[in-house]
Protein backbone atom coordinates (compact mmCIF):
# COMPACT_ATOMS: atom_id res chain seq x y z
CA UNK A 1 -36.52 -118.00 -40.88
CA UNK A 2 -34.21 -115.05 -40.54
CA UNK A 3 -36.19 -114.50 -37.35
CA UNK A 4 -35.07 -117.84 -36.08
CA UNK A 5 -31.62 -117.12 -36.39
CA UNK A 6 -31.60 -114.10 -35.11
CA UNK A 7 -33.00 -115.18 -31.72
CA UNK A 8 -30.51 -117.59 -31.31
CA UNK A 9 -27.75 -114.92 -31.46
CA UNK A 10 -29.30 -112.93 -28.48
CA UNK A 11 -29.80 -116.51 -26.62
CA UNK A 12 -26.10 -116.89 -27.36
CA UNK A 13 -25.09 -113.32 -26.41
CA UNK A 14 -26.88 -113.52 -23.34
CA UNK A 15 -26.00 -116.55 -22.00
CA UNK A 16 -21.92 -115.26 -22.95
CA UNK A 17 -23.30 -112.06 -21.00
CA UNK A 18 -24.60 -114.46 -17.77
CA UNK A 19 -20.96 -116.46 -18.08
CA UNK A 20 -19.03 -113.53 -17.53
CA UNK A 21 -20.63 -111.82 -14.82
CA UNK A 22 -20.42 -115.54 -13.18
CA UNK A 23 -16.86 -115.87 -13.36
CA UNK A 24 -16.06 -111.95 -12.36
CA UNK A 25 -18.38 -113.17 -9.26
CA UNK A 26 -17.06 -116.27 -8.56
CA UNK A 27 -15.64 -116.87 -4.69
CA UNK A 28 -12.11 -115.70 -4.28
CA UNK A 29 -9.71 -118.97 -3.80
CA UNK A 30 -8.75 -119.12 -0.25
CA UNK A 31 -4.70 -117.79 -0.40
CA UNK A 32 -2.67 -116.53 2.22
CA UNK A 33 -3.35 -113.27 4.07
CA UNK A 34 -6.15 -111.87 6.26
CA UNK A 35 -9.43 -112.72 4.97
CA UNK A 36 -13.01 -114.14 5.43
CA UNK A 37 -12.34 -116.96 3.47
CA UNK A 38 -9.47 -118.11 5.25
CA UNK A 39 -11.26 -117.40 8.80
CA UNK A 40 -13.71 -120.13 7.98
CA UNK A 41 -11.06 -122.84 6.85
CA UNK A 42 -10.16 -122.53 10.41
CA UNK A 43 -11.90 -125.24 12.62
CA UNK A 44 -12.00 -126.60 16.47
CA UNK A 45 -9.09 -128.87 17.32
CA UNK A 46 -6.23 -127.60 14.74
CA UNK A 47 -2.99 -127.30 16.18
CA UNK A 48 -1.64 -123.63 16.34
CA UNK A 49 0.36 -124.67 13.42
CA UNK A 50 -2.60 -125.93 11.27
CA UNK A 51 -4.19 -122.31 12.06
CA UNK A 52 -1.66 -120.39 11.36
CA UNK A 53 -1.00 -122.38 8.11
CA UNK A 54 -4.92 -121.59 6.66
CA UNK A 55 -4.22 -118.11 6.91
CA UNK A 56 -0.69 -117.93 5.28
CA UNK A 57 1.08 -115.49 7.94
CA UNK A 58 1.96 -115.79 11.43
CA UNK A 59 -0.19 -114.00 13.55
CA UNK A 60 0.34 -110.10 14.33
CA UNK A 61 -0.29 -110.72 17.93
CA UNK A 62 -0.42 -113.31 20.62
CA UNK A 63 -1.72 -112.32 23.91
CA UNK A 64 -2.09 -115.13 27.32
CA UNK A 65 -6.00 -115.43 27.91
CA UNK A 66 -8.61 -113.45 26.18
CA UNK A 67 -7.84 -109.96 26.35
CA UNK A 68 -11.29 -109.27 23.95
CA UNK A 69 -13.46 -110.92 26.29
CA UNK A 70 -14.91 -113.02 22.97
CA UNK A 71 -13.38 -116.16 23.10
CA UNK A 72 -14.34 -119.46 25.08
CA UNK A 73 -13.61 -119.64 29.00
CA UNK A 74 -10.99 -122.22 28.58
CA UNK A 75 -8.87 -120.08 26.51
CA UNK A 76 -5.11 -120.39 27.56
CA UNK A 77 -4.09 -118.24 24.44
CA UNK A 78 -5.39 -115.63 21.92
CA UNK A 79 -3.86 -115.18 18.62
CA UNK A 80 -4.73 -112.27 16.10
CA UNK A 81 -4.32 -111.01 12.87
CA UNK A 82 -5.62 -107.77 11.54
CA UNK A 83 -6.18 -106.39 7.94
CA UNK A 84 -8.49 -103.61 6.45
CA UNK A 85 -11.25 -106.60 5.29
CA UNK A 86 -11.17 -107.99 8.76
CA UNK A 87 -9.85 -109.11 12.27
CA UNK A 88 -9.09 -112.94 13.13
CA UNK A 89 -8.98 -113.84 16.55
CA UNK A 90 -8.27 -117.66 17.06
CA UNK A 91 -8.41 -118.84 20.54
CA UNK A 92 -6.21 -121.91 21.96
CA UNK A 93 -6.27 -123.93 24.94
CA UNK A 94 -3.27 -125.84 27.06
CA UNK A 95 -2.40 -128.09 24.38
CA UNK A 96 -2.20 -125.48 21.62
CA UNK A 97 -5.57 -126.71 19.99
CA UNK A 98 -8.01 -124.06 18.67
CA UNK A 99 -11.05 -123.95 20.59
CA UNK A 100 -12.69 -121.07 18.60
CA UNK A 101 -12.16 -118.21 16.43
CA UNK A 102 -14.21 -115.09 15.76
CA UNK A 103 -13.48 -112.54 12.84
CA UNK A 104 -14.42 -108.57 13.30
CA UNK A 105 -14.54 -106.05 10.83
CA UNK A 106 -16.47 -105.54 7.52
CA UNK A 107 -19.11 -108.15 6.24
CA UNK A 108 -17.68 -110.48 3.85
CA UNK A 109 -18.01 -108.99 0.03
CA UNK A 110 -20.84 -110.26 -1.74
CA UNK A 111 -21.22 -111.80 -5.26
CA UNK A 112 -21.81 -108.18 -6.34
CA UNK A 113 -19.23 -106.58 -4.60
CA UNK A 114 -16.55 -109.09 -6.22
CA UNK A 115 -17.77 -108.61 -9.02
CA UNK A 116 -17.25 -104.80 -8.98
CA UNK A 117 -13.69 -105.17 -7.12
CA UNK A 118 -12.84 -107.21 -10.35
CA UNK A 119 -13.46 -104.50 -12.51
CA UNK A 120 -12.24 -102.09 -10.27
CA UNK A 121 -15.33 -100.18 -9.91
């Protein structure tokens, strides 16, 4: 019996141990600044205001055309914001409407790599 019991506390411990790494995992909440997350909130046919809103600052630079060379051939303006996780480039055509967007820089963390920047490893 004291077998038994004893079991269940390392089933319990375990499953405390799984529950914590989840949560020091878990996706960061999009918020404002320059990141992956807030890159992908940004879709086709926002206006420039909608865009800029997702990623909480106005843009760093704003440039007539594509100056990258990345963006769709209708682009009438290029917007971008920089940061050390990445690079947003959101492209706009005559009526201020986003017709794409392309982010440059490092890959998007991964579950592990949250998890470590949580406990500041």
């Amino acid at each position: 019996m004291k077998r038994k019991w004893r079991s269940f506390g390392e089933v319990i411990g375990l499953l405390g141990l799984v529950l914590v790494a989840l949560y020091l995992g878990r996706p960061y909440p999009p918020g404002s600044g320059i990141h992956w997350s807030n890159l992908a909130r940004i879709d086709d046919g926002m206006s420039r205001a909608e865009a800029v809103a997702m990623v909480g600052v106005p843009p760093q630079s704003e440039w007539p055309g594509d100056p990258a060379g990345v963006g769709p051939p209708a682009t009438v303006t290029s917007l971008m914001w920089s940061s050390d996780e990445c690079d947003i480039w959101v492209f706009l055509d005559d009526k201020d409407r986003v017709i794409g967007r392309h982010g440059v820089g490092s890959f998007p963390p991964s579950w592990f790599g949250r998890f470590r920047s949580r406990l500041g490893l």
